[in-house]
Protein backbone atom coordinates (compact mmCIF):
# COMPACT_ATOMS: atom_id res chain seq x y z
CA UNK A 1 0.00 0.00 0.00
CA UNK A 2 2.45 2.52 0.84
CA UNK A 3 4.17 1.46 -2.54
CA UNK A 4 0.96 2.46 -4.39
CA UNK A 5 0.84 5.69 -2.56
CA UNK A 6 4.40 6.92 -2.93
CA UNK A 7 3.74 6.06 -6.69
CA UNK A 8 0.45 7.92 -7.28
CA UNK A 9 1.92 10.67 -4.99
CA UNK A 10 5.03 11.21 -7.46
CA UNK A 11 2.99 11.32 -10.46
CA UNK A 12 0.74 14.15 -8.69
CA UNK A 13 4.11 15.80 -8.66
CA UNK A 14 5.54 15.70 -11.91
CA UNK A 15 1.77 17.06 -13.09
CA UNK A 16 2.60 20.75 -12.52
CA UNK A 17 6.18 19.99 -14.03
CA UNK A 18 4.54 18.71 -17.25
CA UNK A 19 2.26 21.59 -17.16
CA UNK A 20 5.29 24.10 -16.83
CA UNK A 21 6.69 22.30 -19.76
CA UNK A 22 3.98 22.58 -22.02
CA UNK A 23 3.89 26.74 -21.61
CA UNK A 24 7.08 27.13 -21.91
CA UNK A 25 6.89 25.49 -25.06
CA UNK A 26 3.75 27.76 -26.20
CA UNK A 27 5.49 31.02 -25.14
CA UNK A 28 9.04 29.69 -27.28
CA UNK A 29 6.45 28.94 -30.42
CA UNK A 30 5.05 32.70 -30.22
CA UNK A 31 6.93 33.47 -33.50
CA UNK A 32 5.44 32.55 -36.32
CA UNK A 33 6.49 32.70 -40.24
CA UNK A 34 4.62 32.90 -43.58
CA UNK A 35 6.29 32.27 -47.39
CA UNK A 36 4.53 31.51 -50.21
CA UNK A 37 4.62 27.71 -51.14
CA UNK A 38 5.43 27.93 -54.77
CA UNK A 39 7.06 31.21 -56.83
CA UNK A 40 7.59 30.92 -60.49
CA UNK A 41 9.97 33.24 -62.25
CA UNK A 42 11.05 34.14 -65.59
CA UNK A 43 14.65 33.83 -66.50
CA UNK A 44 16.40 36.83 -66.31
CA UNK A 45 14.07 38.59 -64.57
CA UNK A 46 14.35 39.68 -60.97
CA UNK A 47 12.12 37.48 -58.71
CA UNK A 48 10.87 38.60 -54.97
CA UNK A 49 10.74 35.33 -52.12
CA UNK A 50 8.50 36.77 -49.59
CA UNK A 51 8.57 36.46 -46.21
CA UNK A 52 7.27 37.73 -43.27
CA UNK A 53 7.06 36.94 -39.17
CA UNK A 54 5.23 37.74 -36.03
CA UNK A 55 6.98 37.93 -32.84
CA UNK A 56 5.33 38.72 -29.23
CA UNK A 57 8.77 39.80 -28.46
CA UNK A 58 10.09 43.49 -29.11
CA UNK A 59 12.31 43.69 -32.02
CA UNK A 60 16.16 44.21 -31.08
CA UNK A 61 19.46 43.79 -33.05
CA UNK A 62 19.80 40.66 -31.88
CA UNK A 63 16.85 39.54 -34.32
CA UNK A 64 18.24 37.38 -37.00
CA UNK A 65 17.17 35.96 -40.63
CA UNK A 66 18.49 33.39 -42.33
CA UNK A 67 17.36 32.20 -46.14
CA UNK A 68 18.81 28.81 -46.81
CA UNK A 69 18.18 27.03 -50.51
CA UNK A 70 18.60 22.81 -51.35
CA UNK A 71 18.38 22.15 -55.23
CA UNK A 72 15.42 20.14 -56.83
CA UNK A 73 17.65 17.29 -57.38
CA UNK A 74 18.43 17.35 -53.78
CA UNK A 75 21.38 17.86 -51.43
CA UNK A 76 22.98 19.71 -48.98
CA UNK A 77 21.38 22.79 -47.49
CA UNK A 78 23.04 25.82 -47.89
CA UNK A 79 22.84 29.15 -46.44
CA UNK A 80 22.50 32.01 -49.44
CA UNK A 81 21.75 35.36 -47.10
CA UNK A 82 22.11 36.05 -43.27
CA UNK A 83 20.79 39.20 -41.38
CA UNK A 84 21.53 40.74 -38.00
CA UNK A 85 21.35 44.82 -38.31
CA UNK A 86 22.67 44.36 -41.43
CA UNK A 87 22.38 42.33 -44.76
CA UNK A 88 25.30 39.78 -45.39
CA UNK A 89 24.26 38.20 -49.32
CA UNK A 90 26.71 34.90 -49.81
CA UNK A 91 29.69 35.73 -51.00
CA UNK A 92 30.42 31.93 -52.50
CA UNK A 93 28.39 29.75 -54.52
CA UNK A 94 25.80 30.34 -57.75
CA UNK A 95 24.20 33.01 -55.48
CA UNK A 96 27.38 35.12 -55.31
CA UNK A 97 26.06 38.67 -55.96
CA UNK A 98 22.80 38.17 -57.09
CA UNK A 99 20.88 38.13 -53.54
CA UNK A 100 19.52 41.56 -52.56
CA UNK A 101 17.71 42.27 -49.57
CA UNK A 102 13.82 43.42 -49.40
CA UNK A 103 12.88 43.26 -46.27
CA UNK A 104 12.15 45.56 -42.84
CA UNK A 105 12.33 43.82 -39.82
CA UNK A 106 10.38 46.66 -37.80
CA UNK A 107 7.81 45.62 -40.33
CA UNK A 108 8.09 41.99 -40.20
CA UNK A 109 9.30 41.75 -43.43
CA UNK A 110 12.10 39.47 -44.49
CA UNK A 111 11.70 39.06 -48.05
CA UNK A 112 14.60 39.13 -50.30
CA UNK A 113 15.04 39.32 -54.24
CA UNK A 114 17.10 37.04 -56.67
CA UNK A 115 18.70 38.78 -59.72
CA UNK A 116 18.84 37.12 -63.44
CA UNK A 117 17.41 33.96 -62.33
CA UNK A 118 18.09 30.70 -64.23
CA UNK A 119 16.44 27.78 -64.23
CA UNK A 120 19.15 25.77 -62.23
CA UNK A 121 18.27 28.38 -59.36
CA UNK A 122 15.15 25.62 -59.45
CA UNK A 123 14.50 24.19 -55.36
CA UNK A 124 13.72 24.77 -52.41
CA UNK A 125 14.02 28.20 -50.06
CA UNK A 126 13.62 28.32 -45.99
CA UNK A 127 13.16 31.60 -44.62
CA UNK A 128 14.15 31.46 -40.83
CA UNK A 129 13.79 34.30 -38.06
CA UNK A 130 15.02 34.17 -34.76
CA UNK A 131 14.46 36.62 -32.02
CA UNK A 132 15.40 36.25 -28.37
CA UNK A 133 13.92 34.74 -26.24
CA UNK A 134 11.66 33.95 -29.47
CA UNK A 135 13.86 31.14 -30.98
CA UNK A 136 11.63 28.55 -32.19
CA UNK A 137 8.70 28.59 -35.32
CA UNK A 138 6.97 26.67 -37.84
CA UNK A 139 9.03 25.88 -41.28
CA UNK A 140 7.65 27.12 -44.16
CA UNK A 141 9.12 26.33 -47.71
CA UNK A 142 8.86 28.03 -50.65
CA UNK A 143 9.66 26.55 -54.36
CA UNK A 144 10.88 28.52 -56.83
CA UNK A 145 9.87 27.38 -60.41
CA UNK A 146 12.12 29.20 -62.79
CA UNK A 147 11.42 28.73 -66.81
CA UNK A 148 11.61 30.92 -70.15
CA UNK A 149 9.24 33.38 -70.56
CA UNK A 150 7.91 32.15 -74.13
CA UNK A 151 7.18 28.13 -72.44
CA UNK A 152 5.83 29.78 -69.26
CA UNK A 153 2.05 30.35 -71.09
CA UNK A 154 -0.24 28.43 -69.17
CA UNK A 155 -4.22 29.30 -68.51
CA UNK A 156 -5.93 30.50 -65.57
CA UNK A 157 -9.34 29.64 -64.57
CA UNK A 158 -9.99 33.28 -64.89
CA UNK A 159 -8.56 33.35 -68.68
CA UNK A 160 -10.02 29.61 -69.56
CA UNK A 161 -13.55 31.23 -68.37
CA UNK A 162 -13.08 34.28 -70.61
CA UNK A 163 -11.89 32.55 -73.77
CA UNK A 164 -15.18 29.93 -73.16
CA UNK A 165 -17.48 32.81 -72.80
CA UNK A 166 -16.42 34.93 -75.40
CA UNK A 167 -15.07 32.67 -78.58
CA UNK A 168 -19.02 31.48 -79.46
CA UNK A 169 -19.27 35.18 -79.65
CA UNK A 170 -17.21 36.07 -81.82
CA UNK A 171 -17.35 32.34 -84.24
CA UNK A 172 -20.99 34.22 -84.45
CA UNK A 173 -19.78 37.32 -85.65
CA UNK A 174 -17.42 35.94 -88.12
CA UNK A 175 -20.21 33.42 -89.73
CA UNK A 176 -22.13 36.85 -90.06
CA UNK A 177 -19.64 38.95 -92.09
CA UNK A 178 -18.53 36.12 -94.05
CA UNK A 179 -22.19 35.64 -95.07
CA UNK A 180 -22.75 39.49 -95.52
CA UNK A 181 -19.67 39.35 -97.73
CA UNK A 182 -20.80 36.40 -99.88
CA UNK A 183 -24.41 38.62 -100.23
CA UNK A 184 -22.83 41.40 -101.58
CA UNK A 185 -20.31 39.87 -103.68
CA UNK A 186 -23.65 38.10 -105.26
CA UNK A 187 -25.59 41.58 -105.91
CA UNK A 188 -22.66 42.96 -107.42
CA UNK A 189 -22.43 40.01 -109.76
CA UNK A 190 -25.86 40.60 -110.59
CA UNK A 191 -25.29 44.13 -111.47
CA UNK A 192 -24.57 44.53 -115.43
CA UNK A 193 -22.88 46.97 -116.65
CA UNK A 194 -24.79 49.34 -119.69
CA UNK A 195 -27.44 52.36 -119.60
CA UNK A 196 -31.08 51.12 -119.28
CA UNK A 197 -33.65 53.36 -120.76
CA UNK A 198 -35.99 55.38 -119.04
CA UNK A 199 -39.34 54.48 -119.35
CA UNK A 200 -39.57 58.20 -119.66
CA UNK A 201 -37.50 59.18 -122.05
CA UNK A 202 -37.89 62.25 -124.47
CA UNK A 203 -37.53 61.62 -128.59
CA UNK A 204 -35.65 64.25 -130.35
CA UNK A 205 -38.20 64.00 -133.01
CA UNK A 206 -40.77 66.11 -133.29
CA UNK A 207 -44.08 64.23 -132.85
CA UNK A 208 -46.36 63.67 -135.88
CA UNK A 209 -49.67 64.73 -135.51
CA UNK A 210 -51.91 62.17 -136.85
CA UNK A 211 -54.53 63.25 -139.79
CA UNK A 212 -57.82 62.68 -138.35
CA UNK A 213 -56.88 64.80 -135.35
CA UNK A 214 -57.99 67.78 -134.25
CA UNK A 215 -54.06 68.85 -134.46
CA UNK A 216 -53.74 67.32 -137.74
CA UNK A 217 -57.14 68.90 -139.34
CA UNK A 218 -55.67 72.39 -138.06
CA UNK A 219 -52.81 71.83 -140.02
CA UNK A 220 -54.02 70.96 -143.09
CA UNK A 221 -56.50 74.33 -142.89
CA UNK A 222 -53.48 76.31 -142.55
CA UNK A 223 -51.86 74.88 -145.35
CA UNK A 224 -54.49 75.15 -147.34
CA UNK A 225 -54.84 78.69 -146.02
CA UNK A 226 -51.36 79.74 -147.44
CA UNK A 227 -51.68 77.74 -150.25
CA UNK A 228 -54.99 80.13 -151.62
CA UNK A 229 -53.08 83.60 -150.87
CA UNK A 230 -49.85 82.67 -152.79
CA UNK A 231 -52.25 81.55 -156.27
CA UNK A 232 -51.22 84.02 -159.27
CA UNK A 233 -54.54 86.76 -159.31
CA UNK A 234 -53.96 86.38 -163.61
């Protein structure tokens, strides 16, 4: 019996230690990171690798970031930029002078840029922060996707929707002017060339009265008229 109770009485005791434990551990996890998971780039172009933190501790120069980078293929993990006050870029490596920093750490900003990427700059990036007495966060990786600009061309949802809502529109409209266009070309076809008489059209020759009409009988009495005044008197 007293066994028993020496036992249970020892595990009442370590309780509060494990307790302890377990807050410390909360309160050394108060930092917290975020990176984008995936970053594609053109080559050549200058690419940004975000990253920012949250600390519940106040911001002093003994804050440090560290950007680390492990090839597609795989590896060794190496570190490409350190920063404490000031920026230190890598002065070795296929990073040598082409690591630029971004970021503000009275911000929580931590972000750095790559220049002229290439597409064996391809892997994986870890952005860590450390500041005293916050030491310890999650992990985040980002993967940088580097390719040429003119094999890069791939659809959004956004530009798959657009090109689905608007290319019945304009098939449409191109089956309308084609068929406009074969109308017209068909009237013009159908248009001779030549003058077509007027169905009122005036005759340069004088009209000829006809006998039995009034017109006609007036001429003939003035004819006939003329005629008698011009006969010899003898």
């Amino acid at each position: 019996m007293r066994c028993g109770a020496a036992a249970a009485a020892g595990r009442l005791l370590l309780l509060p230690r494990a307790v302890l434990l377990l807050l410390g551990v909360c309160n050394a996890l108060s930092l917290e990171i975020i990176a984008s998971s995936k970053v594609r780039a053109f080559v050549g172009e200058q690419v940004s690798l975000k990253c920012s933190f949250k600390s519940s501790s106040h911001i002093t120069e003994s804050l440090t970031v560290d950007w680390t980078y492990q090839p597609l293929t795989g590896g060794q993990m190496e570190t490409i930029f350190h920063y404490q006050s000031v920026p230190y870029p890598t002065t070795v490596g296929k990073f040598k002078g082409r690591i630029s920093w971004l970021g503000n750490v009275a911000k929580g900003d931590a972000s750095i840029a790559i220049q002229s990427p290439a597409v064996s700059d391809n892997g994986t990036f870890i952005c860590s922060v450390k500041n005293p007495p916050d030491v310890y966060h999650n992990i985040p990786q980002t993967t940088l996707i580097v390719t040429e600009r003119g094999l890069s061309f791939q659809l959004t949802s956004a530009a798959l929707l657009s090109i689905l809502v608007f290319l019945p529109s304009i098939i449409v409209v191109v089956l309308l002017l084609v068929r406009m266009g074969r109308k017209f070309g068909v009237l013009k076809e159908k248009k001779k060339p030549g003058c077509k008489k007027s169905s009122i059209e005036v005759s340069d020759e004088p009209e000829q009265a006809e006998p039995d009409s009034c017109l006609g009988k007036l001429k003939n009495w003035c004819l006939n008229c003329v005629d008698t005044d011009e006969e010899d008197p003898y």
